[in-house]
C-alpha atoms as a PDB file:
ATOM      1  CA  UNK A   1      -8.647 -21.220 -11.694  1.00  0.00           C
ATOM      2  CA  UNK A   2      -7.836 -17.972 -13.669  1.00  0.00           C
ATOM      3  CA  UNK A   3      -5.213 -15.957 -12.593  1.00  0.00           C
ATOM      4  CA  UNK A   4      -3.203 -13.251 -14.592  1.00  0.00           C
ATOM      5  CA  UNK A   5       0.769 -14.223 -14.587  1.00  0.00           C
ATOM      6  CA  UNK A   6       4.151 -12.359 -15.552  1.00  0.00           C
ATOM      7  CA  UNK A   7       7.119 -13.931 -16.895  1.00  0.00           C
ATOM      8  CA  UNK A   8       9.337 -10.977 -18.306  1.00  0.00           C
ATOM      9  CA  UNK A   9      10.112  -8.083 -15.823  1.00  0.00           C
ATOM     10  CA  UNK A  10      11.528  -6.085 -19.276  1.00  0.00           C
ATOM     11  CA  UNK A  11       8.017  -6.428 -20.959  1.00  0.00           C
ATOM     12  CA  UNK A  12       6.576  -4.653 -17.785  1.00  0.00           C
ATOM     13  CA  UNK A  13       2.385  -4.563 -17.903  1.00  0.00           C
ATOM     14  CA  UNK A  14       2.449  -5.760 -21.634  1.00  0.00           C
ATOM     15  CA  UNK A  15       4.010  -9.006 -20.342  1.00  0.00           C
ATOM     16  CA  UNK A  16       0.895  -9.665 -18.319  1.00  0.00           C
ATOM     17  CA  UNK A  17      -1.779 -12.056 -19.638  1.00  0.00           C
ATOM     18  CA  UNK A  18      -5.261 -13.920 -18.203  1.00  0.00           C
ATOM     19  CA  UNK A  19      -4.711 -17.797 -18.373  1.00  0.00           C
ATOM     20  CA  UNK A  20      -5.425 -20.759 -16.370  1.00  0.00           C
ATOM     21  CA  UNK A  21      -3.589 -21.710 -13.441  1.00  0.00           C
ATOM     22  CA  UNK A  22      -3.570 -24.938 -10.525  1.00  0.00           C
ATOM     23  CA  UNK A  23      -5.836 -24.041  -7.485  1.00  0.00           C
ATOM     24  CA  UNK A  24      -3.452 -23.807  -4.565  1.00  0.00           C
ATOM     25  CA  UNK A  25      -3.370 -25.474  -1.768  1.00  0.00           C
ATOM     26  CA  UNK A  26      -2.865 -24.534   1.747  1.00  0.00           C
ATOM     27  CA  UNK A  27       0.577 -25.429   3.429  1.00  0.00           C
ATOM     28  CA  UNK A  28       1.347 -25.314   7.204  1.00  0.00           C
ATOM     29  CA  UNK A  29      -0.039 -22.004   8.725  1.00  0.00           C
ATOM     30  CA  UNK A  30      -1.831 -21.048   5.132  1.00  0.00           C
ATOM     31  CA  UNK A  31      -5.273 -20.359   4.238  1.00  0.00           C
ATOM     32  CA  UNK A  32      -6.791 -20.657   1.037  1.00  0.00           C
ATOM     33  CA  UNK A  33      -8.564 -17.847   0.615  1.00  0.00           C
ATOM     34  CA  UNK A  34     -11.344 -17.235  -2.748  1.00  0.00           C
ATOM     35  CA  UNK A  35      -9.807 -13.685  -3.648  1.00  0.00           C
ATOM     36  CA  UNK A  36     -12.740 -10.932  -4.341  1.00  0.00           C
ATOM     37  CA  UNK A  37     -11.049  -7.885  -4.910  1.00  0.00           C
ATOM     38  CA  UNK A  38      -7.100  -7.185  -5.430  1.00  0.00           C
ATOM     39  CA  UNK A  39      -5.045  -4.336  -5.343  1.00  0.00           C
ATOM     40  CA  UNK A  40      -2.467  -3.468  -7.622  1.00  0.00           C
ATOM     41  CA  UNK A  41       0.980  -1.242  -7.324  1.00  0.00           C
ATOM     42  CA  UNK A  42       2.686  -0.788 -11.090  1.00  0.00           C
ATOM     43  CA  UNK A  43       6.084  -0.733  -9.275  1.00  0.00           C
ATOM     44  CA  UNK A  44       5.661  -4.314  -8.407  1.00  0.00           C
ATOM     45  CA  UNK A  45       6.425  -5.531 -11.561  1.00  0.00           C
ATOM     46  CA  UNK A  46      10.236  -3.830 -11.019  1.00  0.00           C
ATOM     47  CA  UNK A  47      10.631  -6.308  -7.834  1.00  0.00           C
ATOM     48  CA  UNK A  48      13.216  -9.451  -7.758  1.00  0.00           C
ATOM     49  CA  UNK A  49      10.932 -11.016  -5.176  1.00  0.00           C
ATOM     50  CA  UNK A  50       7.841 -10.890  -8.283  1.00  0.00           C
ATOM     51  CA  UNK A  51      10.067 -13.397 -10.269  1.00  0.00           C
ATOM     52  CA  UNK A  52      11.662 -15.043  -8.041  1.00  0.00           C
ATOM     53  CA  UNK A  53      11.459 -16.622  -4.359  1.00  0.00           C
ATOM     54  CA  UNK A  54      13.115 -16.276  -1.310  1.00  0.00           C
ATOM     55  CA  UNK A  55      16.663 -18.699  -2.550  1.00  0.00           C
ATOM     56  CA  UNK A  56      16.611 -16.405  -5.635  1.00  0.00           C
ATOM     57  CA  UNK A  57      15.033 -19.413  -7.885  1.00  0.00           C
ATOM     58  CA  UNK A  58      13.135 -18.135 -10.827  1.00  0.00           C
ATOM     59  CA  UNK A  59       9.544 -18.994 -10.377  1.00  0.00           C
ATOM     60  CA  UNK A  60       7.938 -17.417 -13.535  1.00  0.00           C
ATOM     61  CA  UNK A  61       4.836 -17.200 -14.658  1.00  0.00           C
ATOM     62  CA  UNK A  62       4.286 -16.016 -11.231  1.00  0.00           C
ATOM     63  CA  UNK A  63       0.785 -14.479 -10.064  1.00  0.00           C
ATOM     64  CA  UNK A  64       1.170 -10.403  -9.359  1.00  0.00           C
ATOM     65  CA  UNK A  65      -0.822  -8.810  -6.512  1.00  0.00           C
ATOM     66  CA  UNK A  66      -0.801  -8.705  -2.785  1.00  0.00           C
ATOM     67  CA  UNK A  67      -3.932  -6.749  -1.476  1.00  0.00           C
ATOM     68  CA  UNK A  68      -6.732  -8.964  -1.154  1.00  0.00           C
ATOM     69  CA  UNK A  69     -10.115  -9.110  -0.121  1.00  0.00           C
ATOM     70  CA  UNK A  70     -12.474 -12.184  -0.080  1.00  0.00           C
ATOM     71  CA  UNK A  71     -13.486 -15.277   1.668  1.00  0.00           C
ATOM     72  CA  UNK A  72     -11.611 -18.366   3.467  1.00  0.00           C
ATOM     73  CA  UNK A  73     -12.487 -21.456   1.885  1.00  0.00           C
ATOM     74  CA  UNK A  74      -9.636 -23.669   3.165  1.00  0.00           C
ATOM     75  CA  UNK A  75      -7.200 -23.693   5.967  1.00  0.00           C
ATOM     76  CA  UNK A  76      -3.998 -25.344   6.395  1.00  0.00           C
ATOM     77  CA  UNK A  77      -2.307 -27.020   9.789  1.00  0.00           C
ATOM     78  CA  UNK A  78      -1.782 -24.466  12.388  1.00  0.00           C
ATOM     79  CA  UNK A  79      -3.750 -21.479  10.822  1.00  0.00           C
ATOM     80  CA  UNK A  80      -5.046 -20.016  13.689  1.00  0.00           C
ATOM     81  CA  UNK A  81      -7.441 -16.692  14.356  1.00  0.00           C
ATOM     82  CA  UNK A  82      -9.661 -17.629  11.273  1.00  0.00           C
ATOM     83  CA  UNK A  83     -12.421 -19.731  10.070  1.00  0.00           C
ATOM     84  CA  UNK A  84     -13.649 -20.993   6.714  1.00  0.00           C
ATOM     85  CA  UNK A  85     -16.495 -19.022   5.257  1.00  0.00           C
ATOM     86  CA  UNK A  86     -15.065 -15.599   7.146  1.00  0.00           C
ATOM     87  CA  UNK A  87     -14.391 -12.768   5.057  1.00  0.00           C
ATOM     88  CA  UNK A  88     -10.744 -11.460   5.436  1.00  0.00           C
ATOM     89  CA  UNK A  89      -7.901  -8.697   4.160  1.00  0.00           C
ATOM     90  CA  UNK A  90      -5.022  -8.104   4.209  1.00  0.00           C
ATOM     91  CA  UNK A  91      -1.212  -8.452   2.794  1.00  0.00           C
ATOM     92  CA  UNK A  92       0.796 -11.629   1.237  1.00  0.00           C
ATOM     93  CA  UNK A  93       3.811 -12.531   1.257  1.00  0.00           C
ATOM     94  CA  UNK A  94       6.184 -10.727  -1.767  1.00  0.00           C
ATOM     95  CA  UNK A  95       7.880 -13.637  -2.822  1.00  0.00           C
ATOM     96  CA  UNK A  96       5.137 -16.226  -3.157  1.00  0.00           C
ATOM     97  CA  UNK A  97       1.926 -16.106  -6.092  1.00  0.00           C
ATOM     98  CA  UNK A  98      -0.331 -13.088  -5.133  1.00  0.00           C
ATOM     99  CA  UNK A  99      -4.178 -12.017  -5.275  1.00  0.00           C
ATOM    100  CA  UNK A 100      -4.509 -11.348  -9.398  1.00  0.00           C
ATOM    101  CA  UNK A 101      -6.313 -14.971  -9.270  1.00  0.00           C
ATOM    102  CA  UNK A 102      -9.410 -16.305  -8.070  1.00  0.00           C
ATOM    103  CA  UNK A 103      -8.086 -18.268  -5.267  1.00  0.00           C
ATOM    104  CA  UNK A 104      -4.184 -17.701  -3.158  1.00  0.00           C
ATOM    105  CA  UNK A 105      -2.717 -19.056  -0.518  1.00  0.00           C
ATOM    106  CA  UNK A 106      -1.966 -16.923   2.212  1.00  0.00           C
ATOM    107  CA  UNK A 107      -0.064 -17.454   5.696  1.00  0.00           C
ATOM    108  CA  UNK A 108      -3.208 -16.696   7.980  1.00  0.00           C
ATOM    109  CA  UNK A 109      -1.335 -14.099  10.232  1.00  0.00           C
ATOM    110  CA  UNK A 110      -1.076 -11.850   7.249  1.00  0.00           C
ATOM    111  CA  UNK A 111      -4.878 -11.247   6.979  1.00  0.00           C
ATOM    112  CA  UNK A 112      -7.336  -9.323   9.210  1.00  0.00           C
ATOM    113  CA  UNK A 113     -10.943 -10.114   9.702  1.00  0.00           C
ATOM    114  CA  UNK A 114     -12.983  -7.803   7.401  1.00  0.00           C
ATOM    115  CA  UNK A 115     -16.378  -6.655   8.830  1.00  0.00           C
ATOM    116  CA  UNK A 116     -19.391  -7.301   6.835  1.00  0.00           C
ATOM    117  CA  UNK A 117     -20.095  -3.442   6.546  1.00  0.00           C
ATOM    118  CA  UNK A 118     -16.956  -2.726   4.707  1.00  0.00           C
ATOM    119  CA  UNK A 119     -16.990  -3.305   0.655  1.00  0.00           C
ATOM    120  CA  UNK A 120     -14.417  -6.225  -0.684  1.00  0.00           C
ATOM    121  CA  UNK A 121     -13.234  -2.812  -3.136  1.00  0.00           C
ATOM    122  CA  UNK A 122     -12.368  -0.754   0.305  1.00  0.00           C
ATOM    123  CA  UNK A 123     -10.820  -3.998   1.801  1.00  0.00           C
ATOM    124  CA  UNK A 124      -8.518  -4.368  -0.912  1.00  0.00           C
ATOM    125  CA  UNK A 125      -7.497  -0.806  -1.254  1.00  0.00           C
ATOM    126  CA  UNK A 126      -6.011  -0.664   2.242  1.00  0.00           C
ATOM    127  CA  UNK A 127      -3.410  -3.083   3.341  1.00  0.00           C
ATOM    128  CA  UNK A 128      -0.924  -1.680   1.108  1.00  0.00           C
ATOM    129  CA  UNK A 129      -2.021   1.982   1.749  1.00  0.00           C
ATOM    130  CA  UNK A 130      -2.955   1.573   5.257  1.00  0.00           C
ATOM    131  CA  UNK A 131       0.140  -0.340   6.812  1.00  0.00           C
ATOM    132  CA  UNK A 132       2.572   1.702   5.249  1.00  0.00           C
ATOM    133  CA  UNK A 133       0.748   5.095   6.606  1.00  0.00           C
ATOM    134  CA  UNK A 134       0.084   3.356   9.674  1.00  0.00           C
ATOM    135  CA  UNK A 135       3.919   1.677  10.527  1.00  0.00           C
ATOM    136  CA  UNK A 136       5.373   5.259   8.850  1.00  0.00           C
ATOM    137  CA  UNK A 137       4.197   7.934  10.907  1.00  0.00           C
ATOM    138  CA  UNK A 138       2.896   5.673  14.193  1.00  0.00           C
ATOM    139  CA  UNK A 139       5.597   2.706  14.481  1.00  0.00           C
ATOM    140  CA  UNK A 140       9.034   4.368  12.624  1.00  0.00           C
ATOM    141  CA  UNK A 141       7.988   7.982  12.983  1.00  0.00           C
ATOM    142  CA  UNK A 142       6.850   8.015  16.603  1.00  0.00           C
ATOM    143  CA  UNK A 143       4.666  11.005  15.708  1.00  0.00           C
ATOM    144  CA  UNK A 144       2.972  13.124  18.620  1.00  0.00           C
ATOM    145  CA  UNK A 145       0.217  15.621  18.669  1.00  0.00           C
ATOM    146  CA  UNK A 146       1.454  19.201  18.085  1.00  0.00           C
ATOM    147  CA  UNK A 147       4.415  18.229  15.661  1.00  0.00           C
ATOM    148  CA  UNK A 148       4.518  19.389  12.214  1.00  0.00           C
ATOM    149  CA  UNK A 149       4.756  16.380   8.893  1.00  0.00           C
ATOM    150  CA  UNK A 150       5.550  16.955   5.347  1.00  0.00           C
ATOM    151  CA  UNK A 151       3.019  14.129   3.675  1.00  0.00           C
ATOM    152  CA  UNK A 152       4.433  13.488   0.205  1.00  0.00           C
ATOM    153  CA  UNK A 153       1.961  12.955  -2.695  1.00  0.00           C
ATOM    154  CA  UNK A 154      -0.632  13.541  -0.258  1.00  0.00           C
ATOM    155  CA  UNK A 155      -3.522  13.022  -2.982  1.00  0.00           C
ATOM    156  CA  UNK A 156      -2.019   9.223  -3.984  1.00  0.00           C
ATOM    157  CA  UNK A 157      -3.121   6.327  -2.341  1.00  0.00           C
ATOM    158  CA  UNK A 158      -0.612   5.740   0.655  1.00  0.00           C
ATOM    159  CA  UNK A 159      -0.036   9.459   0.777  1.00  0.00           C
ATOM    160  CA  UNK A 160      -3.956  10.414   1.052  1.00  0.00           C
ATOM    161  CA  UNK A 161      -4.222   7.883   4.287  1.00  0.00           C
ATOM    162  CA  UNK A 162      -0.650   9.465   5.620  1.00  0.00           C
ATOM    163  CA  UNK A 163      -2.575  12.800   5.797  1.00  0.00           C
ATOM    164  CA  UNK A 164      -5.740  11.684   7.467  1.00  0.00           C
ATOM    165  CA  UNK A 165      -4.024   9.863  10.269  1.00  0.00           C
ATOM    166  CA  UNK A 166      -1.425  12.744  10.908  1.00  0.00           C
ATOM    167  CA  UNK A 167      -4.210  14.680  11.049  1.00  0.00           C
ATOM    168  CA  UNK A 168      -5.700  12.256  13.934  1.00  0.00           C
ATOM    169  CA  UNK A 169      -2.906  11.691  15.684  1.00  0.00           C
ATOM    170  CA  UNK A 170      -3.156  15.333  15.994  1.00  0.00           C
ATOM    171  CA  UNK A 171      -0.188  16.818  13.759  1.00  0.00           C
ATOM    172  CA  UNK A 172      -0.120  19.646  11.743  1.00  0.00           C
ATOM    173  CA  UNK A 173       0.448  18.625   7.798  1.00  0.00           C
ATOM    174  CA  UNK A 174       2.129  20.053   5.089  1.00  0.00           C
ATOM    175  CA  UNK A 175       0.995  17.749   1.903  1.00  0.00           C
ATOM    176  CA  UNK A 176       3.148  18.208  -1.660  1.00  0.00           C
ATOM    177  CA  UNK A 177       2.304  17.413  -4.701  1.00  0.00           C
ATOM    178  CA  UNK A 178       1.372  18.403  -8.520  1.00  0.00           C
ATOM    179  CA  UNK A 179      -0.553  21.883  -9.009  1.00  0.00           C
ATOM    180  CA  UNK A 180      -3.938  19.743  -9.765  1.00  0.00           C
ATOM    181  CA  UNK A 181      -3.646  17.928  -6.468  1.00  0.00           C
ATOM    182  CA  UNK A 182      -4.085  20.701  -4.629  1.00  0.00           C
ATOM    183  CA  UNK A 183      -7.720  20.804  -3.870  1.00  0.00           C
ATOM    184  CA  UNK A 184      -7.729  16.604  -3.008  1.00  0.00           C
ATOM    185  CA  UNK A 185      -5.062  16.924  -0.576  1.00  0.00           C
ATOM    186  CA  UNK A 186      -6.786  19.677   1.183  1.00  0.00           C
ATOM    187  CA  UNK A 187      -9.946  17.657   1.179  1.00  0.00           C
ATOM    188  CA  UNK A 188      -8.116  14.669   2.811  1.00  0.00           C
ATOM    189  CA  UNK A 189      -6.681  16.920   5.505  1.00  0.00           C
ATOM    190  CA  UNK A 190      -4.078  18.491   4.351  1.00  0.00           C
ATOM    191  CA  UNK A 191      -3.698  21.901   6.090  1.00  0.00           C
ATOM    192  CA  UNK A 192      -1.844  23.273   3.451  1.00  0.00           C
ATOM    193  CA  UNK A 193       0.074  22.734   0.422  1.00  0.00           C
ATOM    194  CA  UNK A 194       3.242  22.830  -1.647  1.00  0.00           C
ATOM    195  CA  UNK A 195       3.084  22.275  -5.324  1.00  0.00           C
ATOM    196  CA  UNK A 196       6.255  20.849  -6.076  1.00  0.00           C
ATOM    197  CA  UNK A 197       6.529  22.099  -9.167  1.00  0.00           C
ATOM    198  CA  UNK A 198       6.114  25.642  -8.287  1.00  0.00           C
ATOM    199  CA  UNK A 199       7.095  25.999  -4.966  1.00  0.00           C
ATOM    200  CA  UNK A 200       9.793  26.052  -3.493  1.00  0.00           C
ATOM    201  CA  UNK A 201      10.129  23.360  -0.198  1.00  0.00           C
ATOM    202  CA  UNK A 202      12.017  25.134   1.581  1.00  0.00           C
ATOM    203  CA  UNK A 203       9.642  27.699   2.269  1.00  0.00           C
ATOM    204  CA  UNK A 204       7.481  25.417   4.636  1.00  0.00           C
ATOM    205  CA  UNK A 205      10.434  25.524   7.263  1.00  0.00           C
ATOM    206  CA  UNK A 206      11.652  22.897  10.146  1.00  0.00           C
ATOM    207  CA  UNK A 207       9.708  19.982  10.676  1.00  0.00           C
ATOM    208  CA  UNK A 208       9.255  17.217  12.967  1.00  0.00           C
ATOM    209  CA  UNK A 209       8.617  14.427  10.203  1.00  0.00           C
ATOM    210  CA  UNK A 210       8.951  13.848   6.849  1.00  0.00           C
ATOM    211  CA  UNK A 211       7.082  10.700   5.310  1.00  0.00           C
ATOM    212  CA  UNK A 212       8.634  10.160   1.762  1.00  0.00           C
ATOM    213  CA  UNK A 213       7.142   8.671  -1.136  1.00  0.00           C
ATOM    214  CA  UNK A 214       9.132  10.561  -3.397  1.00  0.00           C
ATOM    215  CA  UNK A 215      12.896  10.354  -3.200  1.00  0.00           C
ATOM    216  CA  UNK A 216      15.694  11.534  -5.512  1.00  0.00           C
ATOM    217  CA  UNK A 217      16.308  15.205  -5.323  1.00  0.00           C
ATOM    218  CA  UNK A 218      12.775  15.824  -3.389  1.00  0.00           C
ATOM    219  CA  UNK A 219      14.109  13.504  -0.729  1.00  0.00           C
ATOM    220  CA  UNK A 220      17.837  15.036  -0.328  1.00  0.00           C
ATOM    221  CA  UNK A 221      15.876  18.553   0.083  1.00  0.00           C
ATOM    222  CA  UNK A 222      13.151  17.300   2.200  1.00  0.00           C
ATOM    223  CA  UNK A 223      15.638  15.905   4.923  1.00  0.00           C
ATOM    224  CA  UNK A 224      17.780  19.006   5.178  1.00  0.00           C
ATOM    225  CA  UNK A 225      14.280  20.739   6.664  1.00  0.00           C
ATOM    226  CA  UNK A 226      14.367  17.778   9.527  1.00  0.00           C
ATOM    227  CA  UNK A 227      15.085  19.367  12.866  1.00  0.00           C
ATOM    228  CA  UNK A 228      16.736  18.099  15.569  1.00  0.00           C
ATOM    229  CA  UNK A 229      15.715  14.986  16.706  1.00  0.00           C
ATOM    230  CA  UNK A 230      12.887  14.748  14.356  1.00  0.00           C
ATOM    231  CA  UNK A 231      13.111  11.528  11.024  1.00  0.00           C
ATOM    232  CA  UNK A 232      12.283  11.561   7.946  1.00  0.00           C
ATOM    233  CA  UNK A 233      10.634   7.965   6.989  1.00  0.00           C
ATOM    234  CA  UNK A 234      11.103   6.530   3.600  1.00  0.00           C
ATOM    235  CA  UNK A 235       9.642   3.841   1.161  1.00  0.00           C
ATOM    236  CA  UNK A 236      11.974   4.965  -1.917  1.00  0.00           C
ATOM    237  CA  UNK A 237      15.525   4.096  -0.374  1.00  0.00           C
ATOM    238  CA  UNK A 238      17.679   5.392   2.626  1.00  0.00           C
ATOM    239  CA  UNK A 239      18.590   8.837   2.469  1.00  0.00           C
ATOM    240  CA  UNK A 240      22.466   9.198   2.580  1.00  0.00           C
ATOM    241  CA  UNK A 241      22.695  12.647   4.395  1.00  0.00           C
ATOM    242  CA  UNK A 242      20.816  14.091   7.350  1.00  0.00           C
ATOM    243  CA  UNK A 243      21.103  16.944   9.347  1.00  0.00           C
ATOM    244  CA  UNK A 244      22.851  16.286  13.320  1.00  0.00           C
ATOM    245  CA  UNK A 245      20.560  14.694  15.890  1.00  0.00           C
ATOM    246  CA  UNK A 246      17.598  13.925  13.343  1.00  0.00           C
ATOM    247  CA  UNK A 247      17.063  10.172  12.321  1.00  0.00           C
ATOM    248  CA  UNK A 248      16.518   8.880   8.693  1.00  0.00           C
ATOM    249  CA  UNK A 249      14.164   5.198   8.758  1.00  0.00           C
ATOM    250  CA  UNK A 250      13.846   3.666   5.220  1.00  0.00           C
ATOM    251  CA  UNK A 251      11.172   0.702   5.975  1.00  0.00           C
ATOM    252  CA  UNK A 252       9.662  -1.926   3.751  1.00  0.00           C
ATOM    253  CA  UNK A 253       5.887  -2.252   4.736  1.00  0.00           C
ATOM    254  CA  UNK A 254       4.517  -5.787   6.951  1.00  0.00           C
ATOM    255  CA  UNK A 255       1.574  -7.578   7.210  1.00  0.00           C
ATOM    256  CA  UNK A 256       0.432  -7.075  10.692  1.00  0.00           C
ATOM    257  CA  UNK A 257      -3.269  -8.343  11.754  1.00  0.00           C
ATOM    258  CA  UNK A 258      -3.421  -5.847  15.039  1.00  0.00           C
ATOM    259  CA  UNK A 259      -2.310  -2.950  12.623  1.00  0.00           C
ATOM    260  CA  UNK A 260      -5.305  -4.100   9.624  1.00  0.00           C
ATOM    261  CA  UNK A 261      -7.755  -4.263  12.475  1.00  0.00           C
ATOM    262  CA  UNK A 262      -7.006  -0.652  13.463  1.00  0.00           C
ATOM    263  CA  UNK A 263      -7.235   0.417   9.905  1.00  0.00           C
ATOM    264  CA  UNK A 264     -10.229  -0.737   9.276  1.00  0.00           C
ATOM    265  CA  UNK A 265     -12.113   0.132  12.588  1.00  0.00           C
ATOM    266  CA  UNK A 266     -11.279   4.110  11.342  1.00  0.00           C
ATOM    267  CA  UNK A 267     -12.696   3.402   8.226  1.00  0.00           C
ATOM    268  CA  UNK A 268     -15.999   1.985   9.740  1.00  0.00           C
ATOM    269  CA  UNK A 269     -16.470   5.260  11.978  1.00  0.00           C
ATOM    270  CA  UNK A 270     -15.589   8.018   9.084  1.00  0.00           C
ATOM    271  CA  UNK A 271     -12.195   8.544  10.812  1.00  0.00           C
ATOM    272  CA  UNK A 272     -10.128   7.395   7.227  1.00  0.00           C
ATOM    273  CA  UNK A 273     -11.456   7.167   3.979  1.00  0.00           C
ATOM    274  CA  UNK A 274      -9.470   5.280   1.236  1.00  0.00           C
ATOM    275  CA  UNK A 275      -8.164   6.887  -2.363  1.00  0.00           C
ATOM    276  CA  UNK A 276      -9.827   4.203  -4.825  1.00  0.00           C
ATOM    277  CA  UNK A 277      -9.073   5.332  -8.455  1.00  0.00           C
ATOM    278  CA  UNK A 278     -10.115   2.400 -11.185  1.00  0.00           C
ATOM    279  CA  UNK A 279     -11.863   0.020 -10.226  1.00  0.00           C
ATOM    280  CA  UNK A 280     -12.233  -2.966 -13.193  1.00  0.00           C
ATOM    281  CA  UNK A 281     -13.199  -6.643 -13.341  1.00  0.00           C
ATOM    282  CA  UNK A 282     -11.079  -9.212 -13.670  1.00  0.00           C
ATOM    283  CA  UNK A 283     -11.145 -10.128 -17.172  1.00  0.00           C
ATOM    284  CA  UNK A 284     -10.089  -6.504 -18.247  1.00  0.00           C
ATOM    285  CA  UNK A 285      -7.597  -5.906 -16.209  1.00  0.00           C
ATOM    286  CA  UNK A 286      -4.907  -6.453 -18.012  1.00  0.00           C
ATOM    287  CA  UNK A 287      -6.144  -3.974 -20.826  1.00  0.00           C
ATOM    288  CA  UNK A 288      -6.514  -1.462 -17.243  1.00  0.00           C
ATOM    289  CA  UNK A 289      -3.041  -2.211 -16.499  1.00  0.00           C
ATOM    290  CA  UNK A 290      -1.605  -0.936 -20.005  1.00  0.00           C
ATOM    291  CA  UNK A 291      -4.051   1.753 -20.338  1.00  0.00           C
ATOM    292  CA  UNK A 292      -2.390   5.168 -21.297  1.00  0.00           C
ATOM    293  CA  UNK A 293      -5.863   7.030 -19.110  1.00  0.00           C
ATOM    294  CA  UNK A 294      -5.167   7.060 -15.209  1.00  0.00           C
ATOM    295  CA  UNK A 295      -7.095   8.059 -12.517  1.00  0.00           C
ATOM    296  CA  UNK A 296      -5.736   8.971  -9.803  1.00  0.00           C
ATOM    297  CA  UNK A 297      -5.628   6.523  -6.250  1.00  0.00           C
ATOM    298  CA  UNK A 298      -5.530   2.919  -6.390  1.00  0.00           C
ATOM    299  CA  UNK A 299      -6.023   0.327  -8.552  1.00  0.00           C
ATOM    300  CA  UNK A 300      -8.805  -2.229  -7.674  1.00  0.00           C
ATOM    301  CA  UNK A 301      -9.497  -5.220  -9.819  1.00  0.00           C
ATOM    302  CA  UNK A 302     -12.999  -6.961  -8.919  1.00  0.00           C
ATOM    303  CA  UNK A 303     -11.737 -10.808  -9.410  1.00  0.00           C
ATOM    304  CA  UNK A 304     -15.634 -11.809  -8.665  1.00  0.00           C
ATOM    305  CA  UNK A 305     -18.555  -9.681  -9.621  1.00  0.00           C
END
């Protein structure tokens, strides 16, 4: 099969390259799975767990990738809650080959039936996205109607689905970004807006939640405007002070079938709409990957046409 590989973490996207690669097959619990679309996240490619497995043991040139959308066409002993021919999505695992190929093996509770009215470019763009908006604000942030969230890049990918399911749930949001984000994250939800580079945080007040894609100095100031017993959630690394009687959560997103099928059910019914940026086929994304011209949302490479 084809599948793009990385051996170098130093040579970053310019270390990536299209070559051939085994077919894999399914172990216990696994499904093979023929991938259609993949998404991709840059800061992958800074991850121990992309070069080597779970003992730590180099396993380079290792497949990148793990948002997936396509079709079962194998299934392993004790996969269970899927059939071959059934079109899927979902996350895989961070230490094993991932979805930049035209076939991977996946552990079957890591993927989510994906209905037949939903695009293999939306189903790609939202495990990723989707759990980590979804186990943020509903699972580690506990958030209620009526309470007040700062959403962090609220025009990105992740932070575009954070705003639309606050808004849902029934919270009032504050989104942040850059000056020319302004207008998207209003028109994802947002019901208002602090340009970071302008304005200043503080100015927004005590809040119930913070959901933090940021870190660094944002972070430090974001969690002093916490109130009591209200958390600030994180994706970027714990946050080493809080204020008394508020709760800091620094989570690395899961796979989680239940959570996918949620996800997607919103995004059937108009309730969520993903942030797709570039969307390429497979035999130029690498030259996508290196490109100095971004757009902004997620990266979607078409692995079939």
């Amino acid at each position: 099969m084809k599948a793009i590989v990385v051996t170098d973490e130093a040579a970053g996207t310019a270390g990536m390259k299209l070559t051939d690669r085994p077919e894999p097959t399914p172990s216990n619990n696994d499904v093979v799975v023929q991938v259609h679309a993949s998404g991709f996240v840059n800061t992958e490619l800074s991850w121990p767990s992309t070069y080597t497995d779970r003992a730590e043991r180099d396993r380079t040139p290792s497949i990148p990738g793990h948002e997936l959308a396509g079709i079962v066409t194998a299934l392993g002993y004790g996969a269970t809650g899927l059939s071959i021919g059934q079109r899927v999505f979902g996350l895989t695992d961070w230490s094993r080959d991932g979805t930049l190929a035209e076939y991977v093996a996946v552990e079957a509770r890591n993927l989510a039936p994906l209905p037949g009215d939903v695009d293999f470019t939306v189903g790609a763009s939202l495990p990723i996205s989707g759990l980590t908006a979804w186990q943020g604000l509903v699972v580690h942030g506990r958030l209620q109607a009526g309470q007040t969230v700062i959403a962090h890049g609220a025009a990105g990918a992740v932070g575009s689905l954070v705003t639309q399911l606050a808004r849902e749930i029934g919270a009032y949001v504050i989104g942040t970004g850059r000056k020319a984000d302004r207008e998207a994250a209003i028109g994802f939800g947002a019901n208002e807006f602090v340009d970071l580079d302008n304005d200043p945080l503080e100015k927004v007040g005590e809040v119930d939640l913070v959901f933090d894609l940021i870190g660094g100095d944002i972070g430090k100031r974001s969690a002093k405007l916490v109130r009591a017993g209200g958390r600030l959630v994180s994706i970027v690394g714990p946050v080493e002070e809080m204020p008394a009687n508020a709760l800091a959560i620094d989570f690395v997103v899961e796979a989680d079938r239940a959570q996918l099928t949620e996800i997607v059910q919103r995004i059937r019914d108009g309730r969520l709409r993903p942030h797709i940026g570039t969307v390429a086929p497979f035999e130029e994304a690498v030259a996508t990957f290196n490109s100095t011209v971004r757009r902004p949302g997620k990266t979607i490479i078409r692995v079939q046409p």
